[in-house]
Protein backbone atom coordinates (compact mmCIF):
# COMPACT_ATOMS: atom_id res chain seq x y z
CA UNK A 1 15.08 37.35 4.74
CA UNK A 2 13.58 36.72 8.38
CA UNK A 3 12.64 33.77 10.31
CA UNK A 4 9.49 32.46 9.77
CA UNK A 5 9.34 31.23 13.12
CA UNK A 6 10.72 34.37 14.72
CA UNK A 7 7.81 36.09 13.18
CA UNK A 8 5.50 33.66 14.29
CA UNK A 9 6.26 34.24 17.78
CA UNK A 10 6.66 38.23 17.39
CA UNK A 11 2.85 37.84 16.17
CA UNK A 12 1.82 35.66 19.41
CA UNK A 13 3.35 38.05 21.67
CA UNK A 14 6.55 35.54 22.63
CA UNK A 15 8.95 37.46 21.78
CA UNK A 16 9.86 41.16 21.08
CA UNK A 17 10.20 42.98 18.35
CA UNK A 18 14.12 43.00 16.75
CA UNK A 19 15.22 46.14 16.97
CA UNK A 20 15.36 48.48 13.60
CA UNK A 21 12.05 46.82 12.64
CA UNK A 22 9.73 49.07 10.75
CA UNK A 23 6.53 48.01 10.68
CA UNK A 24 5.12 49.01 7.35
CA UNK A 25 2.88 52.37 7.14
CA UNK A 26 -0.02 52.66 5.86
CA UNK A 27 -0.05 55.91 3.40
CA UNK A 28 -2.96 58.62 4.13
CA UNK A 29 -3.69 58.78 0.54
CA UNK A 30 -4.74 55.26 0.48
CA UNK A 31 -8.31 55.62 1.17
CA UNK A 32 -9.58 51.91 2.88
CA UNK A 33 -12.90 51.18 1.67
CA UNK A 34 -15.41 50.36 4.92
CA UNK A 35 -16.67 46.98 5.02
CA UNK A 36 -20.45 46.54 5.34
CA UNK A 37 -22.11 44.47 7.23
CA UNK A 38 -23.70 41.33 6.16
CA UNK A 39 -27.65 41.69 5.39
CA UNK A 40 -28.84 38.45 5.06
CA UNK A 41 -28.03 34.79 6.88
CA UNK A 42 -26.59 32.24 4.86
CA UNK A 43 -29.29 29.43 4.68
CA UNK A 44 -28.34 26.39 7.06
CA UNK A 45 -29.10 22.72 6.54
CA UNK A 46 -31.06 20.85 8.12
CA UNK A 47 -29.45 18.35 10.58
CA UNK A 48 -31.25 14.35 11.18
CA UNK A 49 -30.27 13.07 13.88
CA UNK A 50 -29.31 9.49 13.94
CA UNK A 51 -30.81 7.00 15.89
CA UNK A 52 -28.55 5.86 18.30
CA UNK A 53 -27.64 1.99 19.43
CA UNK A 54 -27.66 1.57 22.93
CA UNK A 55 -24.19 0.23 23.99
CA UNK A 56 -25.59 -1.94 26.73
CA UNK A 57 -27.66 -4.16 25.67
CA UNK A 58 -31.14 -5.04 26.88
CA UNK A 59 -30.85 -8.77 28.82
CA UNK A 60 -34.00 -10.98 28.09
CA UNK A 61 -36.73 -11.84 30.99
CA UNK A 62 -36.12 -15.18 32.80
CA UNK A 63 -39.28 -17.02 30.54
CA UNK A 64 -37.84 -15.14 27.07
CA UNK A 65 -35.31 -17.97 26.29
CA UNK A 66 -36.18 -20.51 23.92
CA UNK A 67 -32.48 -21.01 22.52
CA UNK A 68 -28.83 -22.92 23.36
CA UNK A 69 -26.63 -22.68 21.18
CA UNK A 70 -24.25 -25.84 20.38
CA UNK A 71 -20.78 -24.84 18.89
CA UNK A 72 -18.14 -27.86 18.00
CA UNK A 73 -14.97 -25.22 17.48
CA UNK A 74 -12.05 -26.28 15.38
CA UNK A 75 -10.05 -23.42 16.04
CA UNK A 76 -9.74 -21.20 18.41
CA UNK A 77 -11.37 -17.54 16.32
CA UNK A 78 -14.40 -19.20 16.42
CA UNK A 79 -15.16 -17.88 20.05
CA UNK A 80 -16.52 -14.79 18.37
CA UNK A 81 -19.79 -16.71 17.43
CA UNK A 82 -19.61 -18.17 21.20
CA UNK A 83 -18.94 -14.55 22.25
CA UNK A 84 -21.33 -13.34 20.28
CA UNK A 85 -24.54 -15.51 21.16
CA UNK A 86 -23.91 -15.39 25.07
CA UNK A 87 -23.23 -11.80 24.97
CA UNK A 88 -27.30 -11.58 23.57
CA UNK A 89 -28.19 -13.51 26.29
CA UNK A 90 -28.31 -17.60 24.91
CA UNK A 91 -27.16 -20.31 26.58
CA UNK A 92 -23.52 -21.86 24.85
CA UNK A 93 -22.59 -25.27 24.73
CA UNK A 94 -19.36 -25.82 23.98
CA UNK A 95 -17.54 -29.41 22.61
CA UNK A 96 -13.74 -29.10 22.40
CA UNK A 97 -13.42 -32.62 21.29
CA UNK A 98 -12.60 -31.80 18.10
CA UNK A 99 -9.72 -29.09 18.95
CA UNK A 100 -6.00 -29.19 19.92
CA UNK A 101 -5.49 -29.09 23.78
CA UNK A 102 -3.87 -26.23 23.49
CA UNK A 103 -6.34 -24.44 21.66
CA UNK A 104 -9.24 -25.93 23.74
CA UNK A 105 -7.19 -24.53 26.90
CA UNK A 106 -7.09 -21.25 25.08
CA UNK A 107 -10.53 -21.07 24.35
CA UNK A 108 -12.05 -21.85 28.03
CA UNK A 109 -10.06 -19.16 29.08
CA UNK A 110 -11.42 -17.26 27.23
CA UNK A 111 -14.98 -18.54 28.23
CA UNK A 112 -14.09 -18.62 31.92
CA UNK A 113 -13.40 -14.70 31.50
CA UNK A 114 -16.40 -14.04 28.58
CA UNK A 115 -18.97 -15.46 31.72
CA UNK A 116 -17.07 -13.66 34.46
CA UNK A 117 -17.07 -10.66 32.64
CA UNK A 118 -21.27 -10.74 32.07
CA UNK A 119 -21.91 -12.54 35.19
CA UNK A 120 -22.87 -15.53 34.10
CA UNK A 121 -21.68 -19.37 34.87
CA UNK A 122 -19.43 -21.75 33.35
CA UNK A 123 -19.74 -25.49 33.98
CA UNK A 124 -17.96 -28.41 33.29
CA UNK A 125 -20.84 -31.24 31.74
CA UNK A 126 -17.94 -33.92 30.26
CA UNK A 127 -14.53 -33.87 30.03
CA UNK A 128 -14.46 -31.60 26.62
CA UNK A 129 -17.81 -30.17 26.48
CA UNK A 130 -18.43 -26.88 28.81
CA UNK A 131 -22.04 -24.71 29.30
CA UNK A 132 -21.76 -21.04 29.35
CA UNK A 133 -24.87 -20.03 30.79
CA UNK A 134 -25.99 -16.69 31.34
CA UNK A 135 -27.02 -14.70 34.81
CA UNK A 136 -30.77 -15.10 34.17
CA UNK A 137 -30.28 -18.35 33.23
CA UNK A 138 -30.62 -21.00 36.53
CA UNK A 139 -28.85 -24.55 35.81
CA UNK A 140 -30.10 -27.08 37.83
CA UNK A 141 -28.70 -30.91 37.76
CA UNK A 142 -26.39 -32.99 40.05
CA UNK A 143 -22.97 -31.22 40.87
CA UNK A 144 -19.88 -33.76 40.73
CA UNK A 145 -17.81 -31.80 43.40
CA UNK A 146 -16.11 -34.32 43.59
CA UNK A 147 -14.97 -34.84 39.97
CA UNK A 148 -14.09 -31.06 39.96
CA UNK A 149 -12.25 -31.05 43.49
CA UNK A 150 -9.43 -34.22 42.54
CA UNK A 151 -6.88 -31.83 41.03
CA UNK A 152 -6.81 -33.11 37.57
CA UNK A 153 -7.82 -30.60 34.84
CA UNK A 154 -8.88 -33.29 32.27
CA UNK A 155 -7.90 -30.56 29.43
């Protein structure tokens, strides 16, 4: 019995032949019958293409919105509807007052990095409640640097 790996590489030319090996002979009196050609082309299918999504997605003209979205989150998986809605281009509120601190901490990470990550803005409006708004989107109102600039995260 040989090895079936041996033989393998024998057949991909990485190794040699053992010696004493006799390949096996074909006998003259065995007449091999000629193949013939193929006439005819196997029918193919037809192919639809499918339309295809476009990855990025189209951002809305400057007068096109005529939506914010308000979102009072309990836990912290419902950032995929925040996620979700800015990513199309709406404005987010957001009220953590009815979430842990933790969680609420959690989640404006995640909203600090969500706005970075499109280019948009996020602002502070009260102590739990934060606007995500997006890069065509201008904010205008009275800016509390000072409020923001004390050193106390209010979170």
């Amino acid at each position: 019995m040989s090895n079936p790996i041996r033989n393998a590489m024998v057949y991909l030319g990485l190794a040699d032949e053992p010696e004493g090996y006799d390949a096996p002979e074909t006998s003259p009196a065995a007449p091999v019958a000629p193949v013939a050609p193929v006439t005819h082309a196997a029918p193919r299918a037809t192919v639809t293409p499918l339309p295809r999504r476009s990855s990025v997605r189209e951002r809305p003209a400057q007068n096109d919105m005529n939506e914010i979205l308000t979102v009072h989150p309990r836990q912290y998986r419902d950032a995929q509807v925040i996620a979700e809605s800015f990513r199309d281009g709406v404005p987010v509120i957001i009220n953590l007052s009815q979430m842990s601190e933790a969680d609420a901490r959690r989640l404006i990470d995640f909203a600090s990095g969500l706005s970075q990550g499109l280019y948009g803005k996020i602002e502070r409006v009260t102590n739990k409640v934060f606007l995500l708004s997006p890069a065509h989107v201008a904010v205008s109102g009275e800016s509390n640097s000072a409020d923001e600039t004390d050193g106390s995260s209010g979170l």
